[in-house]
PDB file of N, CA and C in Angstrom:
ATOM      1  N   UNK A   1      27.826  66.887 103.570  1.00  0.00           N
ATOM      2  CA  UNK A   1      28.567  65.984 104.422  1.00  0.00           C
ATOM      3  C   UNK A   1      30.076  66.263 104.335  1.00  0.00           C
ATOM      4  N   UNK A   2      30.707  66.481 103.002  1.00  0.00           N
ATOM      5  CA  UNK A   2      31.737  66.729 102.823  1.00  0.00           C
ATOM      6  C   UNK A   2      32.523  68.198 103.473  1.00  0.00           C
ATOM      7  N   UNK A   3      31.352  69.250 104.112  1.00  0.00           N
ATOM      8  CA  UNK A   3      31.421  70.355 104.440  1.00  0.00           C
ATOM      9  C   UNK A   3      31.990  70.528 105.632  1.00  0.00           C
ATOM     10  N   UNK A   4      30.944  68.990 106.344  1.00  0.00           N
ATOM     11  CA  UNK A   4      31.005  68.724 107.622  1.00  0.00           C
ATOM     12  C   UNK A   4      32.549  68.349 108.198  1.00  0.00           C
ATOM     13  N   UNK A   5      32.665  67.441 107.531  1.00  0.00           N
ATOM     14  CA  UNK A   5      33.889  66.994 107.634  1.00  0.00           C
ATOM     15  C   UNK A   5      35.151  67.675 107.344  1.00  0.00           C
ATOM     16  N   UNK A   6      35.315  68.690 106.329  1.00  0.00           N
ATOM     17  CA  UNK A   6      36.313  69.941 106.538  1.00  0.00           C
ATOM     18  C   UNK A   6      36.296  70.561 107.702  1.00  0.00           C
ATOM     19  N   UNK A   7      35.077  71.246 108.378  1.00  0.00           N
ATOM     20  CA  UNK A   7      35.134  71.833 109.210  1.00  0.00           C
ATOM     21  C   UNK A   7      35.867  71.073 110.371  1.00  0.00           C
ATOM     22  N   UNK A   8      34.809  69.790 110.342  1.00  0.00           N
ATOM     23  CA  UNK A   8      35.977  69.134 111.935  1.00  0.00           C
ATOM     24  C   UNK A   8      37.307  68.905 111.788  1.00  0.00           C
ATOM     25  N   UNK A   9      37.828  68.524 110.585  1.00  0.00           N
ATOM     26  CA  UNK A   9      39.522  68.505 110.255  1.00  0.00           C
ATOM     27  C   UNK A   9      40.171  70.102 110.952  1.00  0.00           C
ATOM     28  N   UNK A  10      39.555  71.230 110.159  1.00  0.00           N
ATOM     29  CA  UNK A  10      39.760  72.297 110.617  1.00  0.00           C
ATOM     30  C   UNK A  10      40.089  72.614 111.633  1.00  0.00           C
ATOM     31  N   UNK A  11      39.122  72.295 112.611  1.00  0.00           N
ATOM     32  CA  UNK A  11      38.504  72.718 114.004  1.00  0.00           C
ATOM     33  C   UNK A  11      39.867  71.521 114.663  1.00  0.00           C
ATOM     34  N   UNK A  12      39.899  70.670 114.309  1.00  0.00           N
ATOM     35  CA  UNK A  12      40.785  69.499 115.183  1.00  0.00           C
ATOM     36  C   UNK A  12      42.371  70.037 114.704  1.00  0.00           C
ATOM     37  N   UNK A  13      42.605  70.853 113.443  1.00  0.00           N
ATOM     38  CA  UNK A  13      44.189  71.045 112.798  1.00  0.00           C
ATOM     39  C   UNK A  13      44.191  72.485 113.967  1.00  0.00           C
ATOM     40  N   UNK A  14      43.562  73.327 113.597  1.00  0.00           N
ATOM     41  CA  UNK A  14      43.824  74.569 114.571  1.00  0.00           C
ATOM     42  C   UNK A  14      43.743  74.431 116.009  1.00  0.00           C
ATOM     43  N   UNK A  15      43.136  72.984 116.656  1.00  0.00           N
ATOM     44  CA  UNK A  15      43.469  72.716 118.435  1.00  0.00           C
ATOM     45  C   UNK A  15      44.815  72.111 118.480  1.00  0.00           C
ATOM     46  N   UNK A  16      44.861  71.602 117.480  1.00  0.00           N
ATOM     47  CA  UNK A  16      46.367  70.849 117.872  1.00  0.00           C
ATOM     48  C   UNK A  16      47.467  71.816 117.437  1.00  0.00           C
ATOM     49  N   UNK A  17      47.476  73.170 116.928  1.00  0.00           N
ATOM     50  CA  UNK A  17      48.221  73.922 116.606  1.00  0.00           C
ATOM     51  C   UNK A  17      48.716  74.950 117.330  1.00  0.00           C
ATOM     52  N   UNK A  18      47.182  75.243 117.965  1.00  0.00           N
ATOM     53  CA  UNK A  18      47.197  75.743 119.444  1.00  0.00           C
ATOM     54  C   UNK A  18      48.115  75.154 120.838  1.00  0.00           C
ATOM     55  N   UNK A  19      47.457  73.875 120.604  1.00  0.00           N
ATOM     56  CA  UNK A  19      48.380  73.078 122.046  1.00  0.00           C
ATOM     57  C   UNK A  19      49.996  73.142 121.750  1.00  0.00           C
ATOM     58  N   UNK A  20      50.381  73.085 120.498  1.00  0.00           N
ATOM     59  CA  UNK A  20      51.680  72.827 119.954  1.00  0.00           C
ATOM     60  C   UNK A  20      52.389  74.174 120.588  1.00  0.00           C
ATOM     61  N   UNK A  21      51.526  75.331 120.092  1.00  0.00           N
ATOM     62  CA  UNK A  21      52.359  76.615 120.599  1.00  0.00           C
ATOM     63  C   UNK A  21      52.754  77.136 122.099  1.00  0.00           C
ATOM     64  N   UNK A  22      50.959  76.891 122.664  1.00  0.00           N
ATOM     65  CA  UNK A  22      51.334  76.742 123.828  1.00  0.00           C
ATOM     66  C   UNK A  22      52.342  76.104 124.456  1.00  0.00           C
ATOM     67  N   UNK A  23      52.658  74.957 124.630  1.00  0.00           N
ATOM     68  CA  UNK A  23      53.667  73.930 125.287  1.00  0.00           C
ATOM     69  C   UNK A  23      55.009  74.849 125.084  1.00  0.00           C
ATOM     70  N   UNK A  24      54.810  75.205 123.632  1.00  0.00           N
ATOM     71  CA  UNK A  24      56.286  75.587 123.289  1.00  0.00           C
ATOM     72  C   UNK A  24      56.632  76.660 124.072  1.00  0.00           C
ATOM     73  N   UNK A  25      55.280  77.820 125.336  1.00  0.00           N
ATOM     74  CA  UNK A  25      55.994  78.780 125.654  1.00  0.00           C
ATOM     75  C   UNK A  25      55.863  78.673 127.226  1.00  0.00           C
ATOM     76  N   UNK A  26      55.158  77.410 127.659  1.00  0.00           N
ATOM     77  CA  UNK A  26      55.057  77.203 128.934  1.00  0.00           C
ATOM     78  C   UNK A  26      56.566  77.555 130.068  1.00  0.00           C
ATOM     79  N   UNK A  27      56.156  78.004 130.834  1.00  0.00           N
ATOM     80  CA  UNK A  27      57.140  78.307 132.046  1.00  0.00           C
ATOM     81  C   UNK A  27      57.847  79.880 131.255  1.00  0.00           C
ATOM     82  N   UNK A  28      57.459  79.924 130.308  1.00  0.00           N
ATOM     83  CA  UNK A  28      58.233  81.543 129.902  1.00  0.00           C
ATOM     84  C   UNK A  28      57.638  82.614 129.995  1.00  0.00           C
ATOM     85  N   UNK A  29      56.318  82.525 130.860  1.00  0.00           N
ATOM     86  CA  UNK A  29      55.721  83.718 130.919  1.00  0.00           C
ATOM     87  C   UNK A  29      56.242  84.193 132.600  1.00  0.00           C
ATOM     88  N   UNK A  30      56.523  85.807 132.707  1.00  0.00           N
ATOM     89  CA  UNK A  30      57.338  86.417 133.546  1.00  0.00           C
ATOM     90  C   UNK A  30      58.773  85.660 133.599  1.00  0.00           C
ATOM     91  N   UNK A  31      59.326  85.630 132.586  1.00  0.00           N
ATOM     92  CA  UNK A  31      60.662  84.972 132.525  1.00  0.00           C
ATOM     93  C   UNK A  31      61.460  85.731 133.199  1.00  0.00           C
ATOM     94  N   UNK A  32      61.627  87.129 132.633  1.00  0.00           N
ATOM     95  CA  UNK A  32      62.610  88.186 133.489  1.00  0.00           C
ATOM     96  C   UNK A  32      62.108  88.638 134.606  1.00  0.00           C
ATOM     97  N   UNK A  33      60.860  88.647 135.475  1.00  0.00           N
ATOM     98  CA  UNK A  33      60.726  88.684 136.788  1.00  0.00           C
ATOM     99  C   UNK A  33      61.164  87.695 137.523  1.00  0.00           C
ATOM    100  N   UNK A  34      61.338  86.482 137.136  1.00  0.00           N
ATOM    101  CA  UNK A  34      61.754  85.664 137.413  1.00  0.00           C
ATOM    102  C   UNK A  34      63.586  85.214 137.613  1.00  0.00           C
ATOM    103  N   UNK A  35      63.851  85.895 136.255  1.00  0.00           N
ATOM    104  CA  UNK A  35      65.203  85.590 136.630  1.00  0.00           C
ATOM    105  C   UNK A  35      65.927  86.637 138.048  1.00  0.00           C
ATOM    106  N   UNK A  36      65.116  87.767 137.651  1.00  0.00           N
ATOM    107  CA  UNK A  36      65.421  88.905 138.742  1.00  0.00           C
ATOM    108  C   UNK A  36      65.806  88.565 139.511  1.00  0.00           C
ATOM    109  N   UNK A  37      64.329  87.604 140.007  1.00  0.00           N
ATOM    110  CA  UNK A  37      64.757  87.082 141.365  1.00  0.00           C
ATOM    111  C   UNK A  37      65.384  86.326 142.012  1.00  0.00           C
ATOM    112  N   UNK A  38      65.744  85.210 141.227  1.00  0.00           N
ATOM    113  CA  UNK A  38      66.862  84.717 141.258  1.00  0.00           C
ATOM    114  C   UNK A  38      68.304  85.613 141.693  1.00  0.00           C
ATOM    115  N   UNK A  39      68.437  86.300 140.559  1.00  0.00           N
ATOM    116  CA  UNK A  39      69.646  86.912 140.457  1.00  0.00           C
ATOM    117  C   UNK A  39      69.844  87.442 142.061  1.00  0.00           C
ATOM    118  N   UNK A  40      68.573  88.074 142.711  1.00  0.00           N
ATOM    119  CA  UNK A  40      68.545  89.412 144.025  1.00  0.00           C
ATOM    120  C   UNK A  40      69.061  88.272 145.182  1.00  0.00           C
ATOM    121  N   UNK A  41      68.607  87.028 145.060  1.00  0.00           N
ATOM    122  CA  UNK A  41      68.368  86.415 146.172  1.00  0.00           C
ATOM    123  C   UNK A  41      69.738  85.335 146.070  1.00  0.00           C
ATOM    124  N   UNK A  42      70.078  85.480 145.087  1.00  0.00           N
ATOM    125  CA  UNK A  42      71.568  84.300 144.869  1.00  0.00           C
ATOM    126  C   UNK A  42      72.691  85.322 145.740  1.00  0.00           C
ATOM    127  N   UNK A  43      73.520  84.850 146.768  1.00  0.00           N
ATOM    128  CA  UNK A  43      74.714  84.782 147.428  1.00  0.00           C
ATOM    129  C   UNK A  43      75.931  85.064 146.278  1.00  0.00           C
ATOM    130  N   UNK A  44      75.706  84.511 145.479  1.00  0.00           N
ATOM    131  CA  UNK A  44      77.188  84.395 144.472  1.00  0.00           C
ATOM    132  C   UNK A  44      77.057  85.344 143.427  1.00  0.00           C
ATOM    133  N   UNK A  45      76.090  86.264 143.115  1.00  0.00           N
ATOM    134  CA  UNK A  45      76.112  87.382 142.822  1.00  0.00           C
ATOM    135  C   UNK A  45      76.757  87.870 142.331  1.00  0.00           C
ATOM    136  N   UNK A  46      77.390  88.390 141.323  1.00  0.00           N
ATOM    137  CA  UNK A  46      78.841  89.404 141.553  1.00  0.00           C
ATOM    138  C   UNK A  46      78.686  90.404 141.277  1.00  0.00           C
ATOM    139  N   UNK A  47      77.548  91.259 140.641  1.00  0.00           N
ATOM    140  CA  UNK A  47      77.487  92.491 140.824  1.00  0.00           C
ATOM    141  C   UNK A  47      76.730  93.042 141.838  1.00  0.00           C
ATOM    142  N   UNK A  48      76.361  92.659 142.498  1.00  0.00           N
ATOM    143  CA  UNK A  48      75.945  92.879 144.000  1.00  0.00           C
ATOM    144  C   UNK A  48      76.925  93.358 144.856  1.00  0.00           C
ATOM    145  N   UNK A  49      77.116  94.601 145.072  1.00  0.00           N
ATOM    146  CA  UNK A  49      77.894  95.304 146.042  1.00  0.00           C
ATOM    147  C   UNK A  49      77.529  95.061 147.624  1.00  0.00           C
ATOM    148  N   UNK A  50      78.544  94.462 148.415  1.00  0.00           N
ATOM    149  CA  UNK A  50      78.061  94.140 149.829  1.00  0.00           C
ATOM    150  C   UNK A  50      79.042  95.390 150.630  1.00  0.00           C
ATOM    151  N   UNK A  51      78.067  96.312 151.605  1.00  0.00           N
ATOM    152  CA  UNK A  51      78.290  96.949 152.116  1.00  0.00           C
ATOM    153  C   UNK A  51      78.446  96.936 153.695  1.00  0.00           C
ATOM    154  N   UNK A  52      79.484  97.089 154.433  1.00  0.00           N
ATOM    155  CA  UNK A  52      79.744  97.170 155.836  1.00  0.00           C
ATOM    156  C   UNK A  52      78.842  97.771 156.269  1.00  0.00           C
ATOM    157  N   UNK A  53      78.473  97.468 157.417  1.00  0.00           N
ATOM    158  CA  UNK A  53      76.887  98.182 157.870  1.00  0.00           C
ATOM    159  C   UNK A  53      77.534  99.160 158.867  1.00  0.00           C
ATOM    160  N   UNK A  54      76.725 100.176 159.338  1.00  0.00           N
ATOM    161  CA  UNK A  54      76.999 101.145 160.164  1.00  0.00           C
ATOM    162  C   UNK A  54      77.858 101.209 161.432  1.00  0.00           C
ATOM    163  N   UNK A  55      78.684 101.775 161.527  1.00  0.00           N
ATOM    164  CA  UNK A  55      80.152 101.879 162.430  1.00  0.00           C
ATOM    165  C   UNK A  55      81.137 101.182 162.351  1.00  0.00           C
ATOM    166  N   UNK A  56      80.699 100.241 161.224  1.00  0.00           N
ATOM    167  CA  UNK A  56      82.089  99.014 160.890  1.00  0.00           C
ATOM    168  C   UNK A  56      83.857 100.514 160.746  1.00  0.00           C
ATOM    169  N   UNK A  57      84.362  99.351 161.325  1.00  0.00           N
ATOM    170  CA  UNK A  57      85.300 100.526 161.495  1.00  0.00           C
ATOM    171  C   UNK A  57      86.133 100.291 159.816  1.00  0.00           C
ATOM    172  N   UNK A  58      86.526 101.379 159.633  1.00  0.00           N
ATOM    173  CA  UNK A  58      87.087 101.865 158.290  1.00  0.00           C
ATOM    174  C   UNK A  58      88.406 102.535 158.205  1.00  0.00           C
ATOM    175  N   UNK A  59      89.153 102.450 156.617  1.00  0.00           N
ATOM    176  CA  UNK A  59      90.232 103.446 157.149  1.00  0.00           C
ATOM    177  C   UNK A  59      90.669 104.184 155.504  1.00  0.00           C
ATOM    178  N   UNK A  60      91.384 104.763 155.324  1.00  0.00           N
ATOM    179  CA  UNK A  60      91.197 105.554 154.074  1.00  0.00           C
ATOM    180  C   UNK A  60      91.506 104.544 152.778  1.00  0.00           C
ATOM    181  N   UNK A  61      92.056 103.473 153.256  1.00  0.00           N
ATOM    182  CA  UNK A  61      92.338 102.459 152.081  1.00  0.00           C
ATOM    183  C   UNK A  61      91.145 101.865 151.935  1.00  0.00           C
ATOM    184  N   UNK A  62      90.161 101.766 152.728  1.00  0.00           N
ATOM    185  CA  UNK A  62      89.057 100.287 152.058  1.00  0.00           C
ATOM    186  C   UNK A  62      88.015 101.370 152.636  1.00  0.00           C
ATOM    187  N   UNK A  63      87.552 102.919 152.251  1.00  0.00           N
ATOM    188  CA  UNK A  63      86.660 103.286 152.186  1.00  0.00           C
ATOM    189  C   UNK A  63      85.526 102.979 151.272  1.00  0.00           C
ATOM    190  N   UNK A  64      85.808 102.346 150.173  1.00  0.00           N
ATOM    191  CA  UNK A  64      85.190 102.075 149.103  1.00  0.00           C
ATOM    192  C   UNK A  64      84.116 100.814 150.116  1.00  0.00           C
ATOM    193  N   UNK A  65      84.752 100.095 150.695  1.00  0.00           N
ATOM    194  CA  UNK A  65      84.055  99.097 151.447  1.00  0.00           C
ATOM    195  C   UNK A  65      82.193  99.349 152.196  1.00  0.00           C
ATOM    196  N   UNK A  66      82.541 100.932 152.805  1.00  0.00           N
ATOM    197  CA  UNK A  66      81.544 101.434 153.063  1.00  0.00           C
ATOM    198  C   UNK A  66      80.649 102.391 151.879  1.00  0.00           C
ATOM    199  N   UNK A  67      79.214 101.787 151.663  1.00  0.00           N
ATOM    200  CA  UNK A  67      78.917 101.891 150.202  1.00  0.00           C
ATOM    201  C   UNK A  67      78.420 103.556 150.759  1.00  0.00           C
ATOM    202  N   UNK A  68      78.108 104.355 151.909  1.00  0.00           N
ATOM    203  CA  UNK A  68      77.586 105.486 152.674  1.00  0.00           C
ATOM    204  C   UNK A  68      79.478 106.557 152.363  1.00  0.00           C
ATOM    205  N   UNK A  69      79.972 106.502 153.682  1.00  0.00           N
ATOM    206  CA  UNK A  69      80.638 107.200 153.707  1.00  0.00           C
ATOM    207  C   UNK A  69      81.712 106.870 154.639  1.00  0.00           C
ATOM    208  N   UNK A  70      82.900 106.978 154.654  1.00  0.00           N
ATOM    209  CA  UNK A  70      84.171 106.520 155.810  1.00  0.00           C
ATOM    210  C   UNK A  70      84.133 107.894 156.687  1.00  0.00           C
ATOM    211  N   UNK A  71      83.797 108.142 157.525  1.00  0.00           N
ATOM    212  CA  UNK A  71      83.776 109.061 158.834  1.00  0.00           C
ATOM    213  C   UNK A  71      85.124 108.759 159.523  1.00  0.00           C
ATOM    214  N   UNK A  72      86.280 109.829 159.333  1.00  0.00           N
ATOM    215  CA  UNK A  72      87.603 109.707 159.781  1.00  0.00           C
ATOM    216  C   UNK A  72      87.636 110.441 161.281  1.00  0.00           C
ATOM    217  N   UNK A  73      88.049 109.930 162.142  1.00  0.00           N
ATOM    218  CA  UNK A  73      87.886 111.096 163.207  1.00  0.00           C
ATOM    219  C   UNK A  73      89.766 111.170 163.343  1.00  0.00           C
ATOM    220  N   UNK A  74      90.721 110.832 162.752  1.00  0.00           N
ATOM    221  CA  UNK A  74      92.372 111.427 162.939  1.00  0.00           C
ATOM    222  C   UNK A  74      93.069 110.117 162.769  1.00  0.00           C
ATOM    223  N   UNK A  75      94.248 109.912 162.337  1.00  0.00           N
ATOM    224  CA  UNK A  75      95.411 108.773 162.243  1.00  0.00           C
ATOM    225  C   UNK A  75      94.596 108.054 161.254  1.00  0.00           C
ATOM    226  N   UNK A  76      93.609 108.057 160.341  1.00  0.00           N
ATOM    227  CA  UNK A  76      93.428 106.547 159.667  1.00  0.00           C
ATOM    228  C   UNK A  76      92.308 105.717 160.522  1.00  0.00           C
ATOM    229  N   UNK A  77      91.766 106.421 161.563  1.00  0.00           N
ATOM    230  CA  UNK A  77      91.081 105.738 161.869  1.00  0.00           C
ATOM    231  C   UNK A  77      89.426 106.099 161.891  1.00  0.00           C
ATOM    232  N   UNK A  78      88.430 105.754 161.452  1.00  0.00           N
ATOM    233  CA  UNK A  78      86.525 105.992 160.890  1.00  0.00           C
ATOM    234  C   UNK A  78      85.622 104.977 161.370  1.00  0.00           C
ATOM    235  N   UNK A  79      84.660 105.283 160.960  1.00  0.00           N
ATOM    236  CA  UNK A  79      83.472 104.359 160.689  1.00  0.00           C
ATOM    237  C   UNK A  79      82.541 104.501 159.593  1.00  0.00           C
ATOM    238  N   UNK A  80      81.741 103.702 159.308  1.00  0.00           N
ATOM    239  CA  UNK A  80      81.167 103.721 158.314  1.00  0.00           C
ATOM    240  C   UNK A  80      79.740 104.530 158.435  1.00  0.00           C
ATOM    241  N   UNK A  81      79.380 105.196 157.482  1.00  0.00           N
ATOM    242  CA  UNK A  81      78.016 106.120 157.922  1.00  0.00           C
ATOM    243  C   UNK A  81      77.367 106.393 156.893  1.00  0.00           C
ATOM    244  N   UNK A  82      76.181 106.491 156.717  1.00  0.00           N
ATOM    245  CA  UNK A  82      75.763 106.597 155.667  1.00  0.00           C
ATOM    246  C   UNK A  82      74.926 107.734 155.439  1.00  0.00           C
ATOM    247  N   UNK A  83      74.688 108.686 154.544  1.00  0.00           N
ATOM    248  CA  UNK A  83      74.425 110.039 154.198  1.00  0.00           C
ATOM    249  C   UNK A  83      72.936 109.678 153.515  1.00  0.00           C
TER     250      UNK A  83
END
């Protein structure tokens, strides 16, 4: 009887030890896929490079603007193109 009764202490100490751990890791599984996405889809971003899209006009000072290439055709004046 006394056997019996270890075992269910047992059996009842290792479920509640279980539930304890669990809880403790709930919502953390795919944590960093998760933040990813966050991060891809947030506006305020800051390492997120935003690039002028194709023919935005360009000039040798804010080529960097076009993340492709500044296409100069004479005086300072391009577009943006991408290679």
């Amino acid at each position: 009887m006394k056997l019996m009764y270890a075992l269910i202490i047992a059996v009842l100490f290792l479920t509640a030890c279980q539930l304890v751990t669990t809880d403790g890791f709930r919502g953390k599984q795919n944590l960093l896929e998760r933040m990813a996405d966050r991060m891809r889809d947030s506006r305020n971003f800051k390492l997120a490079k935003r690039c002028k899209p194709v023919n935005y006009a360009c000039s040798p000072s804010d080529a960097e603007k076009c993340c492709g290439v500044c296409e100069y055709e004479g005086i300072g004046r391009g577009w943006c193109a991408y290679s």
